[in-house]
N, C-alpha and C. Protein backbone atom coordinates (compact mmCIF):
# COMPACT_ATOMS: atom_id res chain seq x y z
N UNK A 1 0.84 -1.18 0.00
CA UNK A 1 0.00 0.00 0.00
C UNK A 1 0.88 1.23 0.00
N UNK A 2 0.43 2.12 -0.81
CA UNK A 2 1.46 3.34 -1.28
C UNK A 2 0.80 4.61 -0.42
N UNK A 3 1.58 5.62 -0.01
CA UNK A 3 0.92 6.73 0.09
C UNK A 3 0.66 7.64 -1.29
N UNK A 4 -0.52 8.08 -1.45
CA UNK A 4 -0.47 8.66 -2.41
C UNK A 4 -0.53 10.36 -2.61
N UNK A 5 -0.29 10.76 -1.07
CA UNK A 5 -0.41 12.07 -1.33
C UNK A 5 -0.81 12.76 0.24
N UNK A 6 -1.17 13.92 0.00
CA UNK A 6 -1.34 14.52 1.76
C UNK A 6 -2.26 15.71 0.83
N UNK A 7 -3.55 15.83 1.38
CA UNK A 7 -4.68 16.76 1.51
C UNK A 7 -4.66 18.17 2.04
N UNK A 8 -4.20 18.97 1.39
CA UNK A 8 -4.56 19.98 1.54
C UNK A 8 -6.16 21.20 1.84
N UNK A 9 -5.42 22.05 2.25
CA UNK A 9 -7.10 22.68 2.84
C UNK A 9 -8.09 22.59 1.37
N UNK A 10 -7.49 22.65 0.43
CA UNK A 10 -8.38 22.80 -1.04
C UNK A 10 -8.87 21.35 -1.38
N UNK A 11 -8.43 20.65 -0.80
CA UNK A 11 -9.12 19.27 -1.05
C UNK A 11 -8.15 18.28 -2.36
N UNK A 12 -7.17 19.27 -2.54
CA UNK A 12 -6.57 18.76 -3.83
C UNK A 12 -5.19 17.93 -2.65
N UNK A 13 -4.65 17.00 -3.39
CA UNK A 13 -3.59 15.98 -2.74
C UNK A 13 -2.44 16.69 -3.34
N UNK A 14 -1.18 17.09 -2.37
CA UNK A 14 0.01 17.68 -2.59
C UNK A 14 0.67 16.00 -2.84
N UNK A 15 1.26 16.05 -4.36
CA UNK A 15 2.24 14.66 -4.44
C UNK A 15 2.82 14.73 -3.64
N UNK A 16 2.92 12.86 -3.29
CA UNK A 16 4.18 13.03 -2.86
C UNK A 16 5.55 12.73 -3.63
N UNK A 17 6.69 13.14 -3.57
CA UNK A 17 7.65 12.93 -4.52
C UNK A 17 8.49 11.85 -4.52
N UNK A 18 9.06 11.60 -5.93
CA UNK A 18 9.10 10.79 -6.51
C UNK A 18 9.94 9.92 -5.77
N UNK A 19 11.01 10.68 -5.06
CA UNK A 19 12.17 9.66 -4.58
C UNK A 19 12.04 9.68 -2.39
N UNK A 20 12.82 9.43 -2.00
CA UNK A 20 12.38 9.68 -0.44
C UNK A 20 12.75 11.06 0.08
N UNK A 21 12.69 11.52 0.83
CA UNK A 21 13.20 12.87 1.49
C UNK A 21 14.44 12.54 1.76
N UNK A 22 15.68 14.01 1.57
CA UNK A 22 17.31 14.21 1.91
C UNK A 22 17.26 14.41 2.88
N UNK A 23 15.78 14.97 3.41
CA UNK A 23 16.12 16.04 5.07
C UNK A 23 17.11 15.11 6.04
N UNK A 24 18.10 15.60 6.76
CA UNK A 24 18.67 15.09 7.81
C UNK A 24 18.23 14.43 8.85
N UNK A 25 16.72 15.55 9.31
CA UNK A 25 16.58 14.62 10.52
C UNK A 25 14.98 14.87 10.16
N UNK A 26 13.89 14.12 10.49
CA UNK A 26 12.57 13.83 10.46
C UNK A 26 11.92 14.16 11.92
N UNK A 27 10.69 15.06 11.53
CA UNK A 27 9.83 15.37 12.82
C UNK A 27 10.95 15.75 13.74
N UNK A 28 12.04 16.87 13.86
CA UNK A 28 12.54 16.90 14.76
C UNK A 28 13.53 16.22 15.35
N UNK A 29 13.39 15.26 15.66
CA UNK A 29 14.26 14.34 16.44
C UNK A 29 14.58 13.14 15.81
N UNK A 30 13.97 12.30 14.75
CA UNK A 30 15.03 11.24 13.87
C UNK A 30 15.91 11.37 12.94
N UNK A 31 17.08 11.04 13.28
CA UNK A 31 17.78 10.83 11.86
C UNK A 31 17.31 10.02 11.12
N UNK A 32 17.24 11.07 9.74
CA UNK A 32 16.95 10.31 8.22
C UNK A 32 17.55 8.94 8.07
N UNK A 33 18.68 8.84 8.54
CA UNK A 33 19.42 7.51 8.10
C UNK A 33 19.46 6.82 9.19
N UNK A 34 19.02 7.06 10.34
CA UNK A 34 18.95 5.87 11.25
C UNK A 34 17.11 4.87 10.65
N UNK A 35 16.22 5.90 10.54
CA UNK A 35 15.43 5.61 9.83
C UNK A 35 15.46 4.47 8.64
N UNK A 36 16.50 4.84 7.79
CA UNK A 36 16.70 4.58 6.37
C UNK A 36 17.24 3.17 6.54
N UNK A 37 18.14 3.26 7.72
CA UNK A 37 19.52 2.22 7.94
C UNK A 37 18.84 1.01 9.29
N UNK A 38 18.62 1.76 10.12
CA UNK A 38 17.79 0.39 10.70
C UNK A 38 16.99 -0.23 10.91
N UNK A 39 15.75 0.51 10.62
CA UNK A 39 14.22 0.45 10.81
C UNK A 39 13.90 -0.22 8.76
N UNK A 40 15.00 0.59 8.10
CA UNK A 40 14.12 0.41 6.63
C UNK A 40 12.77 1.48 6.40
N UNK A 41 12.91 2.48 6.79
CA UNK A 41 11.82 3.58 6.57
C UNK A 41 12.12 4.66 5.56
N UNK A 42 11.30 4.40 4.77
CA UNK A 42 12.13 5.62 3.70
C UNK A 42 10.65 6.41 3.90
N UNK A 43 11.30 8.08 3.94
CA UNK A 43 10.14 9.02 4.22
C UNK A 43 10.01 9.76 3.06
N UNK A 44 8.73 9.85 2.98
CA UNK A 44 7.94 11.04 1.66
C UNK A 44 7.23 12.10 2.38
N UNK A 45 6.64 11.85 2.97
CA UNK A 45 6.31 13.37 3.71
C UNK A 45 5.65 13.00 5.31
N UNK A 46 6.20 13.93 5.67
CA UNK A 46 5.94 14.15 7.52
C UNK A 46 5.56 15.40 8.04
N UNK A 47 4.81 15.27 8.75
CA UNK A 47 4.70 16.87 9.54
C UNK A 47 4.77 16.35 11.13
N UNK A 48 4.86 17.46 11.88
CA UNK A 48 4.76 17.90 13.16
C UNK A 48 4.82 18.88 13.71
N UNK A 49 4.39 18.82 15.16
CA UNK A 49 3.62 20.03 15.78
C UNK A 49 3.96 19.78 17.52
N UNK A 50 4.56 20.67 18.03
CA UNK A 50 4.80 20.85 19.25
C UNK A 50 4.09 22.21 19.71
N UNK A 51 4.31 22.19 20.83
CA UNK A 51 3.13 23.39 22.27
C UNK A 51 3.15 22.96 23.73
N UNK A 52 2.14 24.21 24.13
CA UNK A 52 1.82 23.67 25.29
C UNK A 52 0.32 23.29 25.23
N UNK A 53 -0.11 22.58 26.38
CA UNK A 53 -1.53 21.89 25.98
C UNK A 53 -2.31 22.28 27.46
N UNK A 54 -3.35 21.79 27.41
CA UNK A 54 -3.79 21.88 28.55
C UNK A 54 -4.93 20.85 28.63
N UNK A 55 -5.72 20.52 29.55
CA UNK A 55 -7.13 19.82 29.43
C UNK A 55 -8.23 20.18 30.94
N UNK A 56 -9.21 20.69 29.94
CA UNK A 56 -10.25 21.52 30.74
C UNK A 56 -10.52 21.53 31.58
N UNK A 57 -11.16 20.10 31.94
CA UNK A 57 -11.88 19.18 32.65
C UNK A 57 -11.44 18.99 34.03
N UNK A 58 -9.59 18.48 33.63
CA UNK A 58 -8.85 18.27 34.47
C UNK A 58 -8.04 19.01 35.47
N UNK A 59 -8.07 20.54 34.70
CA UNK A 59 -7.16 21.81 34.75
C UNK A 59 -5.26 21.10 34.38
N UNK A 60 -5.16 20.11 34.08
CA UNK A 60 -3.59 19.74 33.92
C UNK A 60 -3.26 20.43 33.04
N UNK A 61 -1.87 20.90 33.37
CA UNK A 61 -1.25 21.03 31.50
C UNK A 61 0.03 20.53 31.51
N UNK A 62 0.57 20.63 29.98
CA UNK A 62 1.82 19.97 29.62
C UNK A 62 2.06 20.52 28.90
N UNK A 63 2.64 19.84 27.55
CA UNK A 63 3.06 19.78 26.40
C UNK A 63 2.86 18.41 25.23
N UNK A 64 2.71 19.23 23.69
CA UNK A 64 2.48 18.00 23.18
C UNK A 64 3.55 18.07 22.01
N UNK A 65 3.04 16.77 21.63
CA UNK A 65 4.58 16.47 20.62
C UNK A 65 3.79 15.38 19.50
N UNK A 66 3.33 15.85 18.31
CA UNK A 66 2.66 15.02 17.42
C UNK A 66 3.63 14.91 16.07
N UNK A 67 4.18 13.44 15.39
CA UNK A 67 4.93 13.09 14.30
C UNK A 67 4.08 12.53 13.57
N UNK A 68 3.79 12.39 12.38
CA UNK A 68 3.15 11.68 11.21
C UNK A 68 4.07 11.44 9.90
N UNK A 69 4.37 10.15 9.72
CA UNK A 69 5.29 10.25 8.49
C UNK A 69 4.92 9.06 7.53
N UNK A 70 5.36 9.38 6.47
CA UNK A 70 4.50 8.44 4.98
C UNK A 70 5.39 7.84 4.60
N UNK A 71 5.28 6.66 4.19
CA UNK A 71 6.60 5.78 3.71
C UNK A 71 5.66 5.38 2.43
N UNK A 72 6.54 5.22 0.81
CA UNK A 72 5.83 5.08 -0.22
C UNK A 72 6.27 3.58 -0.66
N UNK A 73 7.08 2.57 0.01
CA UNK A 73 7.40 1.60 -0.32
C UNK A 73 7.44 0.75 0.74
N UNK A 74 7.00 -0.92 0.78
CA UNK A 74 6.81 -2.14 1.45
C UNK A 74 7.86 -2.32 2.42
N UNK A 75 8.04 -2.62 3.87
CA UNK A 75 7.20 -3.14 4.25
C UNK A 75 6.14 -2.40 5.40
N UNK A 76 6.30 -1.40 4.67
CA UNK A 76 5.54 -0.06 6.15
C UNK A 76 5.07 0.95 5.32
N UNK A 77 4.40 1.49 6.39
CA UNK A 77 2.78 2.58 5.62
C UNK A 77 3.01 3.56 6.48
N UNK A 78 2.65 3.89 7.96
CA UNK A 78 2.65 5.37 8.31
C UNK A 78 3.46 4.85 9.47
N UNK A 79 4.12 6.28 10.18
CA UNK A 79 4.39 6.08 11.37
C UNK A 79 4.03 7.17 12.41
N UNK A 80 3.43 6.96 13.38
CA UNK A 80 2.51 7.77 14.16
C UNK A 80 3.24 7.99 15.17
N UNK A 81 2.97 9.32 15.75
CA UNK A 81 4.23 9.07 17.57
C UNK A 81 2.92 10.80 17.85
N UNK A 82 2.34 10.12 19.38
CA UNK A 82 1.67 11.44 19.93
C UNK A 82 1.95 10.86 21.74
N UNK A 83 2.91 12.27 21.89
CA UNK A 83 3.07 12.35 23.32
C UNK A 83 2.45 13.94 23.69
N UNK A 84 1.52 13.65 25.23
CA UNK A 84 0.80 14.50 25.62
C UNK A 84 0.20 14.17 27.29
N UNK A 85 -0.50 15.11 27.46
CA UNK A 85 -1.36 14.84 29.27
C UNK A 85 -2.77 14.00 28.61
N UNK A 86 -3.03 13.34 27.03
CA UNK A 86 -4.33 13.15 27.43
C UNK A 86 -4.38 12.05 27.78
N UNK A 87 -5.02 11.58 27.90
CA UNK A 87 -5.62 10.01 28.43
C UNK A 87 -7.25 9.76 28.26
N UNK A 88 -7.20 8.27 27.89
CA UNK A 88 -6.93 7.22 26.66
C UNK A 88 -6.33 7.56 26.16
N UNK A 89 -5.56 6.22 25.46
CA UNK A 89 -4.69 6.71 24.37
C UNK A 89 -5.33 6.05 23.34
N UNK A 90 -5.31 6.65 21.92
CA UNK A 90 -5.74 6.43 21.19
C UNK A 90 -4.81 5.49 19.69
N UNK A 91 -5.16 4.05 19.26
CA UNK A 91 -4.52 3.29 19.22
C UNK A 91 -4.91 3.49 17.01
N UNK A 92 -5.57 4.35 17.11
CA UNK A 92 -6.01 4.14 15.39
C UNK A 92 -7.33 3.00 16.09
N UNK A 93 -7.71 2.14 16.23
CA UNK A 93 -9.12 1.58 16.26
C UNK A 93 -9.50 1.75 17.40
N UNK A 94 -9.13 2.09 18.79
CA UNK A 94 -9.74 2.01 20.30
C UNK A 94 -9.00 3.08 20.95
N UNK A 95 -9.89 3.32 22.38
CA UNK A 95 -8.84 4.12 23.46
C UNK A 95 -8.43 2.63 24.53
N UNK A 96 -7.03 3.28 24.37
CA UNK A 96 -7.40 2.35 26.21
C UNK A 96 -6.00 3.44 26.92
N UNK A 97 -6.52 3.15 27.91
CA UNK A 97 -5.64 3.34 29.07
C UNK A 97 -4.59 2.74 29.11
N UNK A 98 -3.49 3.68 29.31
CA UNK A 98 -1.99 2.95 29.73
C UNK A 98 -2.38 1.61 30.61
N UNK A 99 -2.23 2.11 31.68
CA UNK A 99 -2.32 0.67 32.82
C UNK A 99 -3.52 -0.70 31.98
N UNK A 100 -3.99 -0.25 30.77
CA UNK A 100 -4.75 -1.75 30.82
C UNK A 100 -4.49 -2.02 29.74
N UNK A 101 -2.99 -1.62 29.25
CA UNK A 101 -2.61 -1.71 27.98
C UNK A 101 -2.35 -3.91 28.20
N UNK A 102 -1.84 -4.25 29.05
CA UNK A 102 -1.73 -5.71 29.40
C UNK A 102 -2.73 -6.35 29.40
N UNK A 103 -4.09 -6.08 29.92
CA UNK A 103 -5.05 -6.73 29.75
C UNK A 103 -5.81 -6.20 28.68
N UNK A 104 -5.85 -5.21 27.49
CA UNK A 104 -6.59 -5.21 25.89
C UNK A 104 -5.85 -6.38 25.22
N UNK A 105 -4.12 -6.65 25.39
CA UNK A 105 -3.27 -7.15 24.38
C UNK A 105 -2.70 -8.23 25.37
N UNK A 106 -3.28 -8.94 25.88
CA UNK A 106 -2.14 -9.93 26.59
C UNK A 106 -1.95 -10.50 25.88
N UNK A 107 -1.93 -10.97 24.89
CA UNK A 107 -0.78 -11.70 23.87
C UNK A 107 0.03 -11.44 24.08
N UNK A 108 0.43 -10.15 23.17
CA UNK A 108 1.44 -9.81 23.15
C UNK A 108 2.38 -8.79 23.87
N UNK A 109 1.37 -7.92 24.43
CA UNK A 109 2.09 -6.79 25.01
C UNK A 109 2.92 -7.44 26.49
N UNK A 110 3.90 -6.44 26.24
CA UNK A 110 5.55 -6.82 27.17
C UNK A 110 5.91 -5.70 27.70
N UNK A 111 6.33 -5.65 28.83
CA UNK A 111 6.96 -4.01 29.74
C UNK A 111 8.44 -3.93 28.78
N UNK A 112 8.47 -2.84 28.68
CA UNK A 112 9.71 -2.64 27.83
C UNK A 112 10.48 -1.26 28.92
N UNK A 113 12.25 -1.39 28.33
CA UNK A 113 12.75 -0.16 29.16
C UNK A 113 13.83 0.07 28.34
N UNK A 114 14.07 1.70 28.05
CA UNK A 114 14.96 1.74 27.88
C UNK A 114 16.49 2.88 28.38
N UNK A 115 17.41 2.58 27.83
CA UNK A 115 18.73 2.94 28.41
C UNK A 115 18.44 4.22 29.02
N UNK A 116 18.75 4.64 29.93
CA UNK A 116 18.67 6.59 30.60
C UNK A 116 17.48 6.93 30.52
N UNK A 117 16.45 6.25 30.35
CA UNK A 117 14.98 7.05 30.07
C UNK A 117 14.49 6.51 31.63
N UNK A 118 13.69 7.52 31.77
CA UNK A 118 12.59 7.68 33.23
C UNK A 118 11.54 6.96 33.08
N UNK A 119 11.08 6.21 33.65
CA UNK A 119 9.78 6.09 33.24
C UNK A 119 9.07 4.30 33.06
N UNK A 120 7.87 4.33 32.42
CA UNK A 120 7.67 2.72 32.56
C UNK A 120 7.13 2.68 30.80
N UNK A 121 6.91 1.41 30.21
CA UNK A 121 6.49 1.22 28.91
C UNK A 121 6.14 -0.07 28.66
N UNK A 122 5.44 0.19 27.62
CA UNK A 122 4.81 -1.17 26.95
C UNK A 122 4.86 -1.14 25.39
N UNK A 123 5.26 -2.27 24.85
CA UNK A 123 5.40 -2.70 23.88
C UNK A 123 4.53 -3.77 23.39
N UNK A 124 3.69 -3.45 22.33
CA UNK A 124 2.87 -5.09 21.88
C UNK A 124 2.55 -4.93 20.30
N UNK A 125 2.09 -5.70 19.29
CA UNK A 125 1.73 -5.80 18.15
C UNK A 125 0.51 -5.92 17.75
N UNK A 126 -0.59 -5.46 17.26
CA UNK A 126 -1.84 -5.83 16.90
C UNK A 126 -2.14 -5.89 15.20
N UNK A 127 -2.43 -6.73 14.67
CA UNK A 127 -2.70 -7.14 13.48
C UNK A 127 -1.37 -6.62 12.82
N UNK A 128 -1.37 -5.35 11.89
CA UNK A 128 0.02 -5.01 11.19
C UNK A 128 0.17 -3.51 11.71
N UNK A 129 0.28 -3.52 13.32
CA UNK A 129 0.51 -2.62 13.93
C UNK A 129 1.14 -2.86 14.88
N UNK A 130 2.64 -2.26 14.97
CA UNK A 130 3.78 -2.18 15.70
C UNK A 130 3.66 -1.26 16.74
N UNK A 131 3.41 -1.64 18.00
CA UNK A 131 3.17 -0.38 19.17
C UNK A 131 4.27 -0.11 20.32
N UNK A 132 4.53 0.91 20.84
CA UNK A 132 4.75 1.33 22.28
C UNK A 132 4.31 2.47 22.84
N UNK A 133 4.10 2.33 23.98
CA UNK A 133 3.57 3.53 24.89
C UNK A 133 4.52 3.90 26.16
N UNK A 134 4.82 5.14 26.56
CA UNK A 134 5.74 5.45 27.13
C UNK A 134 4.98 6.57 28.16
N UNK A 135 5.07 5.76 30.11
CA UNK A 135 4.93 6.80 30.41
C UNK A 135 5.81 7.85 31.20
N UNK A 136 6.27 8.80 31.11
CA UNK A 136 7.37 9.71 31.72
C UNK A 136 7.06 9.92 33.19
N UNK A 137 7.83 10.09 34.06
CA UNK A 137 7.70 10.11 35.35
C UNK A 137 6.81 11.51 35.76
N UNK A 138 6.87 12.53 34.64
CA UNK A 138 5.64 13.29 35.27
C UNK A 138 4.11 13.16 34.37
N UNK A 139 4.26 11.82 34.31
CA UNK A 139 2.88 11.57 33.88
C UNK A 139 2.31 11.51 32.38
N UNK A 140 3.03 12.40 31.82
CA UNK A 140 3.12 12.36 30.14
C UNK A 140 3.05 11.21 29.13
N UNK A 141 2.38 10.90 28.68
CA UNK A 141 2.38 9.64 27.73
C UNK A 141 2.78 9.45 26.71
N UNK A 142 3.42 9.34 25.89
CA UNK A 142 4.01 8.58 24.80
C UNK A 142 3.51 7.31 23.54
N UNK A 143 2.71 7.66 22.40
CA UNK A 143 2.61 6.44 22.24
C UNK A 143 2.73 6.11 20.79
N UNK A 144 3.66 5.45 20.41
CA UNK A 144 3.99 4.89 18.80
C UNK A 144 3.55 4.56 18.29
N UNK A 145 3.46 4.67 16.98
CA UNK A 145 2.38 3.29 16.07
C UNK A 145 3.05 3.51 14.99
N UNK A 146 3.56 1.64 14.32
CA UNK A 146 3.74 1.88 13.26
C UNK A 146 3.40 0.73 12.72
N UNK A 147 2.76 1.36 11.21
CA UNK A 147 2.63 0.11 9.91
C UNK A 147 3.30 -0.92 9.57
N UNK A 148 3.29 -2.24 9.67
CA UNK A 148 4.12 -3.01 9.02
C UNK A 148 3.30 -3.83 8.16
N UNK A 149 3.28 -4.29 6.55
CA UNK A 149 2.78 -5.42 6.12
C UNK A 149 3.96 -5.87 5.54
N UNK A 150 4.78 -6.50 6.01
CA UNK A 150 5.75 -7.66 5.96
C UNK A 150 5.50 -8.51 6.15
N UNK A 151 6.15 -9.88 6.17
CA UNK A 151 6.12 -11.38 6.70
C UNK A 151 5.85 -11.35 7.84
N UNK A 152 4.92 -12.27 8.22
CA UNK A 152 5.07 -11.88 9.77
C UNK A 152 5.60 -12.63 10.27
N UNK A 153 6.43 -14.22 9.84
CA UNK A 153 7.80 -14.17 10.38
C UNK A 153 9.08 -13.34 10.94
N UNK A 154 8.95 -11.72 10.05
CA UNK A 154 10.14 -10.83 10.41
C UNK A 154 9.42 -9.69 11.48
N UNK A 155 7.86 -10.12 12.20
CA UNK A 155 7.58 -8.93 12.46
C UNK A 155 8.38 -9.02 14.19
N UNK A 156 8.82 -9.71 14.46
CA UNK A 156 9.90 -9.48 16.09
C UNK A 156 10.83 -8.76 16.14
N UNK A 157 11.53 -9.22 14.91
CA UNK A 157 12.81 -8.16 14.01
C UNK A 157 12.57 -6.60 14.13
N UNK A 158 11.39 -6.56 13.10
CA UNK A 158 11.14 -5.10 12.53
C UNK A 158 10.38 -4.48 13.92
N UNK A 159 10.06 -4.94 14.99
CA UNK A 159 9.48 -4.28 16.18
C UNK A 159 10.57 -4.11 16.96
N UNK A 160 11.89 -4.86 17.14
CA UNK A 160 13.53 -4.71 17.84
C UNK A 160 13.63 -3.79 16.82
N UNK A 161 13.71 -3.34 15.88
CA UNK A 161 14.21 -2.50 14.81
C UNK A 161 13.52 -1.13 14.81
N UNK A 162 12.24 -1.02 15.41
CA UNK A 162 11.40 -0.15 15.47
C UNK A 162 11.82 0.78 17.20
N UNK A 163 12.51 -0.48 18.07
CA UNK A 163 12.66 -0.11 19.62
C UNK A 163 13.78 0.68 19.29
N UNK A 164 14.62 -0.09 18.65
CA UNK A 164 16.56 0.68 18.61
C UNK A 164 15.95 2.41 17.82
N UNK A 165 15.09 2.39 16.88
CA UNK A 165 14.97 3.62 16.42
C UNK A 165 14.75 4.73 17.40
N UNK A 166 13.67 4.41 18.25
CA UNK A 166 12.52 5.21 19.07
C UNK A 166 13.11 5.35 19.81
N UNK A 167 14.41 4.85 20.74
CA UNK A 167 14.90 4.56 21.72
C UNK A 167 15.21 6.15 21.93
N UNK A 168 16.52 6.63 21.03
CA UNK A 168 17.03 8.34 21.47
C UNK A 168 15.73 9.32 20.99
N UNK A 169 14.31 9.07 20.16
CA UNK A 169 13.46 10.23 20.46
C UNK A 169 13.09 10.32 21.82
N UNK A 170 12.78 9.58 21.95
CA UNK A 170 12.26 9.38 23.43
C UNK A 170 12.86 10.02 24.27
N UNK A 171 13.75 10.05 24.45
CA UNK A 171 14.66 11.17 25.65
C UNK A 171 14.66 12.83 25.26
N UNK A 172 14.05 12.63 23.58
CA UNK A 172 14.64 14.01 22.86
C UNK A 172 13.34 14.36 22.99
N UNK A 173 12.22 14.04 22.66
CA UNK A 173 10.44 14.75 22.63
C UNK A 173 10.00 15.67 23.54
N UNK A 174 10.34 15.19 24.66
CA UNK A 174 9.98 16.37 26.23
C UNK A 174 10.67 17.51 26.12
N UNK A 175 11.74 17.81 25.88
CA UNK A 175 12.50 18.98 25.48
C UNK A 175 11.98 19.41 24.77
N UNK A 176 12.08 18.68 23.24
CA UNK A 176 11.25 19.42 22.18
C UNK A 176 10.06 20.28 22.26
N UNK A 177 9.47 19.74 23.05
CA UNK A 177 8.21 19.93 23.26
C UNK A 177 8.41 21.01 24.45
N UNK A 178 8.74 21.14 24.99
CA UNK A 178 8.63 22.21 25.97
C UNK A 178 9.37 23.26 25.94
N UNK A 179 9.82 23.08 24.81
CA UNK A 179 11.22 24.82 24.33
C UNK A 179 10.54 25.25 23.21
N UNK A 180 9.85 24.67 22.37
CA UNK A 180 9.50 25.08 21.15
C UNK A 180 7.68 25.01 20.75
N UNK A 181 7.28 25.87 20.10
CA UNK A 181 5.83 26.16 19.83
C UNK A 181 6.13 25.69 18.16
N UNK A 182 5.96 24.75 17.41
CA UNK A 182 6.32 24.66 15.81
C UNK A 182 5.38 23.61 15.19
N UNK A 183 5.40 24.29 13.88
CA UNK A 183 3.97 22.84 13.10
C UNK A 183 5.40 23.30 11.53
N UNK A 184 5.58 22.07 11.17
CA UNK A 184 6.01 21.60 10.12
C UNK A 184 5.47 20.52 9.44
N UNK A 185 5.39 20.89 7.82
CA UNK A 185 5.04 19.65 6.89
C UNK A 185 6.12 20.14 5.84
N UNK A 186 6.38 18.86 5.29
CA UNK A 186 7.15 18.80 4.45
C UNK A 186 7.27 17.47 3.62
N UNK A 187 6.95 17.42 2.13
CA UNK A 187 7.28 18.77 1.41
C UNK A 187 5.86 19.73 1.73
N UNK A 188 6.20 20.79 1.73
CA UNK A 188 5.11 21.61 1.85
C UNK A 188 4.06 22.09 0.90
N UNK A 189 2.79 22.19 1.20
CA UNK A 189 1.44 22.69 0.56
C UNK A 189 2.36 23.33 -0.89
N UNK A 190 1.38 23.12 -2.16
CA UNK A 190 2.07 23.81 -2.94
C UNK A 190 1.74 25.66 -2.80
N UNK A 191 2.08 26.50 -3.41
CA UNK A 191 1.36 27.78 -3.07
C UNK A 191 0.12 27.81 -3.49
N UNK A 192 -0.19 27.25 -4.53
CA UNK A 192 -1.47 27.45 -5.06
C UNK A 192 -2.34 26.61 -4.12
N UNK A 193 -2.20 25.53 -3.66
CA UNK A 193 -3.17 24.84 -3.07
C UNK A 193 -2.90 26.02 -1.60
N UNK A 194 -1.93 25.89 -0.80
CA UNK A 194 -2.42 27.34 0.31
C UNK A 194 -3.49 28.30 -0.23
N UNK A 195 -3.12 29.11 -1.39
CA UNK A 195 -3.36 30.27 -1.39
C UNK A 195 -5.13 29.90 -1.59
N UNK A 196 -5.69 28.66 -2.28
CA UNK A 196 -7.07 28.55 -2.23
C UNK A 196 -7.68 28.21 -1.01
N UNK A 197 -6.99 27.50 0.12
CA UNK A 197 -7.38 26.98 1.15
C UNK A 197 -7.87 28.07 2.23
N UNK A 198 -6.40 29.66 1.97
CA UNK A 198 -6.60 30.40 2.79
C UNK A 198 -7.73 31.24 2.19
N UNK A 199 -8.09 31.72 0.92
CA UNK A 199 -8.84 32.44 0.13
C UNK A 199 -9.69 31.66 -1.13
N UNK A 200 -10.74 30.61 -0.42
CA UNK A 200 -11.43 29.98 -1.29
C UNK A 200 -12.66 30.51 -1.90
N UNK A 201 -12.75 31.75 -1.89
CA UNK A 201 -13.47 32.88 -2.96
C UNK A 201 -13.35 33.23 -4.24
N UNK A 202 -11.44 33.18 -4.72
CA UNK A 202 -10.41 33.10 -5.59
C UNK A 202 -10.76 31.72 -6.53
């Protein structure tokens, strides 16, 4: 399954291009070629968006940290990463709660940890969805998702391959997120599709 494009406010699809992105580093905090080199992710277009957040209800606030990135070739489709104060987390088909992330997925889901990071996590797989959720010691959640339709003989591999990637954002997102106010896409809206989205009178 290919990406074929990213929707603009005009309704028209900005290509995506032909070959993968040069950018150095993706959403901020991945290197292009750790991407490229251990995971096998070649990127066509990504955006993201950092702030501060808040939630009403609760009066909490934080910060959030949202990645979206398009891969145009097998064996992966999108890769999702939203760290924030909300709760449920939202999985692409369900919410659940951190703590009952073990009992939605006991199959598969496993406490995971990694090197210098704070905090507790879970790791599990659902159909051709590669997951972890990360929660930071002040409460902040963390949670990955990525596409795989590969063999699913190699999918243990490509989920160790998916951990070694995620491993240094993870230490890098909370910073990010709390020094910087920024929304990036790239490649970006063409002008013409902006200029109708902002002035659809024209």
């Amino acid at each position: 399954m290919a990406a074929c494009g990213v929707f603009s406010g005009s309704g028209e699809p900005t290509p995506s291009p032909d070959t993968p992105l040069a950018d150095a580093t993706i959403c901020g905090v991945f290197p292009n070629q750790d991407l490229q080199n251990t995971l096998g992710f070649d990127t066509y277009w990504y955006s993201y968006s950092t702030g501060s957040t808040s939630n009403v209800e609760t009066g909490e606030s934080g910060y959030h940290y949202s990645c979206n990135m398009e891969s145009d070739s097998d064996p992966f489709g999108l890769l999702n990463i939203d760290y924030g104060i909300s709760t449920p987390l939202d999985t692409g088909y369900e919410l659940v709660e951190f703590d009952d992330i073990p009992v939605e997925f006991p199959d598969t889901a496993q406490e995971v940890t990694f090197e210098g990071l704070e905090g507790e996590g879970w790791a599990w797989t659902d159909s051709v969805e590669i997951y972890v959720a990360w929660r930071y010691n002040d409460t902040q959640v963390l949670l990955a998702r990525l596409n795989y339709w590969g063999p699913p003989e190699n999918l243990d591999q490509q989920a160790s391959n998916f951990h070694t990637t995620l491993a240094p954002a993870l230490a890098q997102i909370p910073e990010l997120a709390s020094t910087t106010s920024t929304r990036v896409v790239v490649p970006s809206p063409t002008p013409e599709a902006e200029s109708e989205a902002t002035d659809p009178d024209d």
